[in-house]
C-alpha atoms as a PDB file:
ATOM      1  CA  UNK A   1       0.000   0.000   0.000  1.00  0.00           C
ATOM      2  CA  UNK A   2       2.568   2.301   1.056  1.00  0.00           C
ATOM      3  CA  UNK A   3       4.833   1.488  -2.430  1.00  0.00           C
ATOM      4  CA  UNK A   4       1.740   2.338  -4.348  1.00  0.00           C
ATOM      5  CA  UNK A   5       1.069   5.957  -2.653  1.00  0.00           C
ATOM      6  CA  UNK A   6       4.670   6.829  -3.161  1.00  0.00           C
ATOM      7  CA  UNK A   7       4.636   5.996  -6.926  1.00  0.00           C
ATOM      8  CA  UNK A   8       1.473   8.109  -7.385  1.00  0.00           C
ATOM      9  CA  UNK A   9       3.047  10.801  -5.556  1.00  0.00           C
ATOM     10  CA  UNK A  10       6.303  10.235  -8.220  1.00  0.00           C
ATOM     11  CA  UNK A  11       3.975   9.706 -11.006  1.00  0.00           C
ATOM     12  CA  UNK A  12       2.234  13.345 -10.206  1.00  0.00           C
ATOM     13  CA  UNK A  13       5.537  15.237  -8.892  1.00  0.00           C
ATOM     14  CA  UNK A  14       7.200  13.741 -12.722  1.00  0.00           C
ATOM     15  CA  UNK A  15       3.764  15.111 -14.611  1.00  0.00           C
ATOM     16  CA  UNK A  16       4.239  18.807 -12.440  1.00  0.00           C
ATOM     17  CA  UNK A  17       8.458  18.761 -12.667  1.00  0.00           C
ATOM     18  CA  UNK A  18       8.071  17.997 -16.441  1.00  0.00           C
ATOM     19  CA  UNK A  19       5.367  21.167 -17.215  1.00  0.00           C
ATOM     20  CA  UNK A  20       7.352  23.235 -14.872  1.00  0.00           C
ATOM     21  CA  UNK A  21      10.541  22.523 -16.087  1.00  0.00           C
ATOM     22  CA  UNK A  22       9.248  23.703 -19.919  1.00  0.00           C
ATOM     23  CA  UNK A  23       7.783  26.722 -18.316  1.00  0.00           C
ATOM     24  CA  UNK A  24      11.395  27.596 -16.905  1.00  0.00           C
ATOM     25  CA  UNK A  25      12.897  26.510 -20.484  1.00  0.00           C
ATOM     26  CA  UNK A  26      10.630  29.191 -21.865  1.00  0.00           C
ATOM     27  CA  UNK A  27      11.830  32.054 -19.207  1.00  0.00           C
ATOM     28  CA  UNK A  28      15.324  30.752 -19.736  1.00  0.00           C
ATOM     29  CA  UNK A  29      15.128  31.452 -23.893  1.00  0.00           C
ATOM     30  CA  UNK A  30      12.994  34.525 -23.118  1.00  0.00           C
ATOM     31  CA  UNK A  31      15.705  36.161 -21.158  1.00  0.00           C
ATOM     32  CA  UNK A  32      18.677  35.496 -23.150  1.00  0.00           C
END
């Protein structure tokens, strides 16, 4: 039970870490 909640929790932190790591990619090209 306890594996399972932690791989959601991966599965949703990988989903939020990929759109926020475009967003900073973005900012990053913006600025330069």
């Amino acid at each position: 039970m306890l594996l399972s909640i932690r791989f959601s929790v991966v599965q949703n932190v990988r989903k939020w870490w990929e759109g926020f790591g475009k967003d900073l990619e973005d900012d990053i090209e913006a600025n330069s």
